[in-house]
Protein backbone atom coordinates (compact mmCIF):
# COMPACT_ATOMS: atom_id res chain seq x y z
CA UNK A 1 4.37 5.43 -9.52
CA UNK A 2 5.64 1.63 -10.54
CA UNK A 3 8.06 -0.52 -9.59
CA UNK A 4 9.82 -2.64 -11.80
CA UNK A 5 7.82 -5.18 -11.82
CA UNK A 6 4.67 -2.84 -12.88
CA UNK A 7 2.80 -2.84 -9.60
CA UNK A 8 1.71 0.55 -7.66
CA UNK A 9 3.85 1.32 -5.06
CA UNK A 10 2.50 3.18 -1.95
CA UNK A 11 3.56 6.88 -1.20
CA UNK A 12 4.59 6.22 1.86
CA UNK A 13 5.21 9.00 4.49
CA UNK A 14 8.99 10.14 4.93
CA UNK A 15 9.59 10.11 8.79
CA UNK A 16 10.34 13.01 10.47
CA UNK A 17 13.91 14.51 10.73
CA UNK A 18 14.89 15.06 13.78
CA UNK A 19 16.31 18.61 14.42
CA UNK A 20 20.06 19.09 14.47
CA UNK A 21 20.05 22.32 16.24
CA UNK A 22 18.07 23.66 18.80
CA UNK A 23 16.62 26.92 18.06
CA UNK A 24 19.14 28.61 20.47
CA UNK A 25 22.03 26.77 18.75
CA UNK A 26 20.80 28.02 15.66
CA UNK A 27 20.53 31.73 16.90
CA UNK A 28 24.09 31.27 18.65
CA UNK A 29 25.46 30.30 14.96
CA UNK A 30 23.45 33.19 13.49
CA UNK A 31 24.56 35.65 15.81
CA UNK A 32 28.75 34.36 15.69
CA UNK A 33 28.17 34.33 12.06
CA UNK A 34 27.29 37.95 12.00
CA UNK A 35 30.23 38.82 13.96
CA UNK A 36 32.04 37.46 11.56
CA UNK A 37 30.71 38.82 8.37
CA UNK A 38 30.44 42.90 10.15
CA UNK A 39 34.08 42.04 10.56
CA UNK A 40 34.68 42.34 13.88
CA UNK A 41 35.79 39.43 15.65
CA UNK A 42 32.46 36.55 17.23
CA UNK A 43 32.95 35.11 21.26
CA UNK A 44 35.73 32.72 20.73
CA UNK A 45 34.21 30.74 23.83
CA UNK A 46 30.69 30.31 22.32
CA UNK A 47 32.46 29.89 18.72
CA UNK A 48 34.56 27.05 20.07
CA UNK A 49 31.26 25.37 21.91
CA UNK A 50 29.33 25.57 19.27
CA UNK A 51 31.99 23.89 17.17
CA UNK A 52 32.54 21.00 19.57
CA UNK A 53 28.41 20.39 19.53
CA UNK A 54 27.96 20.43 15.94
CA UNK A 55 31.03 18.24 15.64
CA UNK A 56 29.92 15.58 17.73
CA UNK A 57 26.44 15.53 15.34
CA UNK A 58 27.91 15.31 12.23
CA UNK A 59 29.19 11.13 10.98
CA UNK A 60 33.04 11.39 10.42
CA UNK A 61 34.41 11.59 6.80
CA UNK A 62 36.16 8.16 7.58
């Protein structure tokens, strides 16, 4: 690979991502999910925590 001026760039290591659930977030999501798609109705108290948490990762739209 070149830049435009013709000289070889480095492939330079991408840093790490940093995680934005923990693995029991992620099985809490999984689990209200499948509530939700068997059709019968997920914990409205963990639903609504899990909302607030991901909420708080994610930049605003504005």
């Amino acid at each position: 690979m070149t830049d435009i001026d013709g000289l070889p760039l480095a492939d330079a290591p991408l840093p790490p991502l940093l995680p934005l659930l923990s693995l029991e977030e992620a099985q809490e999501i999984v689990t209200v999910r499948g509530a939700v798609v068997n059709g019968s109705a997920p914990d409205h108290e963990t639903a609504r925590w899990l909302l607030a948490n991901l909420a708080a990762r994610v930049p605003s739209r504005d």
